[in-house]
C-alpha atoms as a PDB file:
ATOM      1  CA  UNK A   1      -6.327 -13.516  -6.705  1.00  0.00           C
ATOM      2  CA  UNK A   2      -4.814 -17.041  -6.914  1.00  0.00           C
ATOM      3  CA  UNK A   3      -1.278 -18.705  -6.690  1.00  0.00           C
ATOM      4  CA  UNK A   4       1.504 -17.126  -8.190  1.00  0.00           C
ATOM      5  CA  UNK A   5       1.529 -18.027 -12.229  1.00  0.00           C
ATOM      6  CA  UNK A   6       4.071 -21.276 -13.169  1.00  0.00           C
ATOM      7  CA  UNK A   7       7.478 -19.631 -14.949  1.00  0.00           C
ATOM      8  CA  UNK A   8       6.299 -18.647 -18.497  1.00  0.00           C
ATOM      9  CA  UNK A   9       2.812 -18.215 -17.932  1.00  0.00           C
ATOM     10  CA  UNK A  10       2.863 -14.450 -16.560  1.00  0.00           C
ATOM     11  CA  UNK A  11       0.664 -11.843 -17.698  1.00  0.00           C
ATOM     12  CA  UNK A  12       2.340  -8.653 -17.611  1.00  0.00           C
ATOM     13  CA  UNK A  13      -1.067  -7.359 -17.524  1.00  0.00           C
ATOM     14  CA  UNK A  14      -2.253  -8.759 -14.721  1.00  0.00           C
ATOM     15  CA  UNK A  15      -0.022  -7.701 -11.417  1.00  0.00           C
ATOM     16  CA  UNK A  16      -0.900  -7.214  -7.438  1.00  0.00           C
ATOM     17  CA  UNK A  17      -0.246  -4.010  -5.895  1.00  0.00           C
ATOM     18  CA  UNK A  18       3.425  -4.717  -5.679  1.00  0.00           C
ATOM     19  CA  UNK A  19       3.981  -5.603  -9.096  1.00  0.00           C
ATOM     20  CA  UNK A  20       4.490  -9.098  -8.950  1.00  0.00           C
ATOM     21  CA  UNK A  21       2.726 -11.422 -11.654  1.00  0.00           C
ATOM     22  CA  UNK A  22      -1.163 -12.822 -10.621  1.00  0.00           C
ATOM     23  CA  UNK A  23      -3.456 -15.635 -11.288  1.00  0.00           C
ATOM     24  CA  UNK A  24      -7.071 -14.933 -11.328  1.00  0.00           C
ATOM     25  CA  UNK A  25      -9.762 -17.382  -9.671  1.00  0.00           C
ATOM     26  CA  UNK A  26     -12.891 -18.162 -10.701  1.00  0.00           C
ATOM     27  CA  UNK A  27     -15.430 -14.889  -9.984  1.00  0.00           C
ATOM     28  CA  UNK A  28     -12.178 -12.377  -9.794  1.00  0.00           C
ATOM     29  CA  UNK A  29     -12.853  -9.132 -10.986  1.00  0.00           C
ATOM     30  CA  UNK A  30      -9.829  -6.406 -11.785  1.00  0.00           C
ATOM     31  CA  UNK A  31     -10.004  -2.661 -13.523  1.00  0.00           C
ATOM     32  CA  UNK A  32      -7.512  -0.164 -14.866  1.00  0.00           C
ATOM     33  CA  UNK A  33      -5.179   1.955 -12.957  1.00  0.00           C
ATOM     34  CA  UNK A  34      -6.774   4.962 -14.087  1.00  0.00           C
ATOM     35  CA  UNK A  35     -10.534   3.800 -12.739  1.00  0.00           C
ATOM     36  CA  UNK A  36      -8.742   2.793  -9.260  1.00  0.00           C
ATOM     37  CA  UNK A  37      -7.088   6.505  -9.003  1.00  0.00           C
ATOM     38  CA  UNK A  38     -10.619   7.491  -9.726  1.00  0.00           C
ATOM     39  CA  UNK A  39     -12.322   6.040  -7.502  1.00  0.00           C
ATOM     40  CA  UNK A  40      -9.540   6.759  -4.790  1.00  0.00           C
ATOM     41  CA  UNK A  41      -9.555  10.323  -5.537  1.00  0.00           C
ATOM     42  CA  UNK A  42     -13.399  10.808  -6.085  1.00  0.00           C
ATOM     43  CA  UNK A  43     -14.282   9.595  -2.758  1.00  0.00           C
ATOM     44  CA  UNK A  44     -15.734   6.229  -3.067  1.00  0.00           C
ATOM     45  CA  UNK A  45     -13.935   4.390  -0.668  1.00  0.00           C
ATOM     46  CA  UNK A  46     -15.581   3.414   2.402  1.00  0.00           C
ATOM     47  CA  UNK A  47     -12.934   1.134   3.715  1.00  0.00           C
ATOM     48  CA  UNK A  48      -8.792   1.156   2.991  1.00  0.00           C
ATOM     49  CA  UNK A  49      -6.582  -1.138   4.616  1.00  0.00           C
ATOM     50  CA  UNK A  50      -2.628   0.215   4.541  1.00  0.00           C
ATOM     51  CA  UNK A  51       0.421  -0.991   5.976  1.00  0.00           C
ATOM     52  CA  UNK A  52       2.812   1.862   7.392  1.00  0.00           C
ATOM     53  CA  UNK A  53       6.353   2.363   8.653  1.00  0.00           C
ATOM     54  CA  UNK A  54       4.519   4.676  11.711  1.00  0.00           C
ATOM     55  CA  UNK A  55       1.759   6.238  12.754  1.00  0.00           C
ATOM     56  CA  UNK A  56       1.727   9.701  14.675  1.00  0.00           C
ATOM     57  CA  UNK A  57      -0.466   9.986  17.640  1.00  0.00           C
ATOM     58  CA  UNK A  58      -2.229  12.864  15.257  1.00  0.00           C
ATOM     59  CA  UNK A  59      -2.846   9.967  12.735  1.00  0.00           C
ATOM     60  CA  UNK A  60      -0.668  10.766  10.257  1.00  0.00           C
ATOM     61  CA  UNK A  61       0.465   8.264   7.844  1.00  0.00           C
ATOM     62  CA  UNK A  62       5.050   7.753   6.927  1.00  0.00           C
ATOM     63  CA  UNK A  63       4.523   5.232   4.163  1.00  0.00           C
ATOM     64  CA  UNK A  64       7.283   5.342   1.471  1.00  0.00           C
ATOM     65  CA  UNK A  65      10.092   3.510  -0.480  1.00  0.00           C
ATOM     66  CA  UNK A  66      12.583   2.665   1.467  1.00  0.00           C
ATOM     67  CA  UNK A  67      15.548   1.388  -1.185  1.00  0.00           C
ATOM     68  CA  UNK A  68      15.739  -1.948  -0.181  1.00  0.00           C
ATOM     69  CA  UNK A  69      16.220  -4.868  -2.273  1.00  0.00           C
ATOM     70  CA  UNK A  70      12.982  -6.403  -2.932  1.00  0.00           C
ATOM     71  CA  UNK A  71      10.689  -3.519  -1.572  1.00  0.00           C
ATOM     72  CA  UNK A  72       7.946  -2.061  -4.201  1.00  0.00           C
ATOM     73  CA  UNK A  73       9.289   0.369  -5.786  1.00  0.00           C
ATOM     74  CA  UNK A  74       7.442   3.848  -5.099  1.00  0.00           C
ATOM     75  CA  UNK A  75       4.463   4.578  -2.856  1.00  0.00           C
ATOM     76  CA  UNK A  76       2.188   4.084  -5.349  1.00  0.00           C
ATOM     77  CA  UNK A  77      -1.719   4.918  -4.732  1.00  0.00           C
ATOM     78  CA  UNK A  78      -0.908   4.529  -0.627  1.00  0.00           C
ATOM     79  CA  UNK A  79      -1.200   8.755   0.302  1.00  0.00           C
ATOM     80  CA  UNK A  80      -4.627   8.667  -3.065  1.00  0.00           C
ATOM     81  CA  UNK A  81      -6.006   5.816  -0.572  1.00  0.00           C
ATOM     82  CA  UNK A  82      -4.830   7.505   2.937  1.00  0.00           C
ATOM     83  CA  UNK A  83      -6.721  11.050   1.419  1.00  0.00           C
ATOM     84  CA  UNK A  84      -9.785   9.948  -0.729  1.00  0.00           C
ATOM     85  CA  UNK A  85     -11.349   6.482   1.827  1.00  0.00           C
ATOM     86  CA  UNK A  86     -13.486   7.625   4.157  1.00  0.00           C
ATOM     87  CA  UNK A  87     -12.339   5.441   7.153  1.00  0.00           C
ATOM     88  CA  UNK A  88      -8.327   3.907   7.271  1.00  0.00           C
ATOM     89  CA  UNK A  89      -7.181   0.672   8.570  1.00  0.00           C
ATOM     90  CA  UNK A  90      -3.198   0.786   9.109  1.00  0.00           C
ATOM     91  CA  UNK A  91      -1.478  -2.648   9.698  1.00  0.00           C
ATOM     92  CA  UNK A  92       2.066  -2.577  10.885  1.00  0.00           C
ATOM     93  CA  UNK A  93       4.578  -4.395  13.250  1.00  0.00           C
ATOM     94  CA  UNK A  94       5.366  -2.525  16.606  1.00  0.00           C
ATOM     95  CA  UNK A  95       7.906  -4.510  17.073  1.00  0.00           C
ATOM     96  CA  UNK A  96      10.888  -5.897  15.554  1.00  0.00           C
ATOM     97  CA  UNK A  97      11.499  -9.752  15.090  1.00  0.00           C
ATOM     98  CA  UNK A  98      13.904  -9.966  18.268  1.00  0.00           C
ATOM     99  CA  UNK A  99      11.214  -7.615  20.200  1.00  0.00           C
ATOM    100  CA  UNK A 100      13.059  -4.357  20.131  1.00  0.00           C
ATOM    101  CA  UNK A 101      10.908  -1.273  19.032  1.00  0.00           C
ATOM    102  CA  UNK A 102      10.482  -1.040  15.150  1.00  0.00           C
ATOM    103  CA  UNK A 103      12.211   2.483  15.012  1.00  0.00           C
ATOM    104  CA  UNK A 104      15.661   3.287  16.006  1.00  0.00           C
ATOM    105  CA  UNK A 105      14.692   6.836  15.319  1.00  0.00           C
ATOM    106  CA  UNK A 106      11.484   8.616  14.177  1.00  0.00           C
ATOM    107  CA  UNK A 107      10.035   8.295  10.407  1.00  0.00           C
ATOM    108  CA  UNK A 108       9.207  12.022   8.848  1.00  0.00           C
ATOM    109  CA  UNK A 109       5.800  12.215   8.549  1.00  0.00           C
ATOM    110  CA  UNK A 110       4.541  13.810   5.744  1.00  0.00           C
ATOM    111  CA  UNK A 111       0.868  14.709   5.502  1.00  0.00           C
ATOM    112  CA  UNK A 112      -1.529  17.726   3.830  1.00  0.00           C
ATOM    113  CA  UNK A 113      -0.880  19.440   6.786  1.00  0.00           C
ATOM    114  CA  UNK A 114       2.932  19.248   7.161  1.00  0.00           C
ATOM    115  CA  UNK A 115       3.962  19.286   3.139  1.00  0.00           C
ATOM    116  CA  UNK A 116       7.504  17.966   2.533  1.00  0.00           C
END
């Protein structure tokens, strides 16, 4: 993907993974949602990089909205990718800007084998 589009020249087609408008470089290549979900779902993901909220020592994945201003606005395709790639990267800060730890208290994690 390229720089952010100039004011009036937004595609509402063509979006990033948090919604926000695109430009396309030379060579890019982009799909439907629908074929992403597929291939998410079917198992043909050898790699998936996430960002996360936490981590439990188990490996299970908190990654959700959290209602503030700015954020993207549901989880999306994160739990399809965290399921259906066969091995997960997770990216996240341990810390907080001023060095405390990130979490005053413990995320719920949620995953198949502790349902909501």
């Amino acid at each position: 993907m390229g720089l952010a589009p100039t004011k009036g020249e937004e595609d509402p087609d063509l979006i990033n993974a948090g919604k926000f408008p695109v430009t396309q470089v030379t060579g890019a290549s982009f799909f439907h949602s629908a074929d992403s979900f597929a291939m998410m779902r079917g198992g043909h993901l050898d790699i998936c990089v996430l960002g996360a909220f936490q981590v439990s020592a188990r490996g299970d994945l908190a990654n959700w909205f959290t209602g503030e201003p700015g954020a993207i606005p549901g989880v999306g395709g994160a739990m399809d990718l965290a399921i259906g790639a066969k091995t997960i990267f997770v990216m996240m800060d341990h810390l907080t800007r001023d060095g405390r730890p990130g979490s005053s208290r413990p995320a719920p994690i949620r995953s198949p084998r502790q349902p909501a």
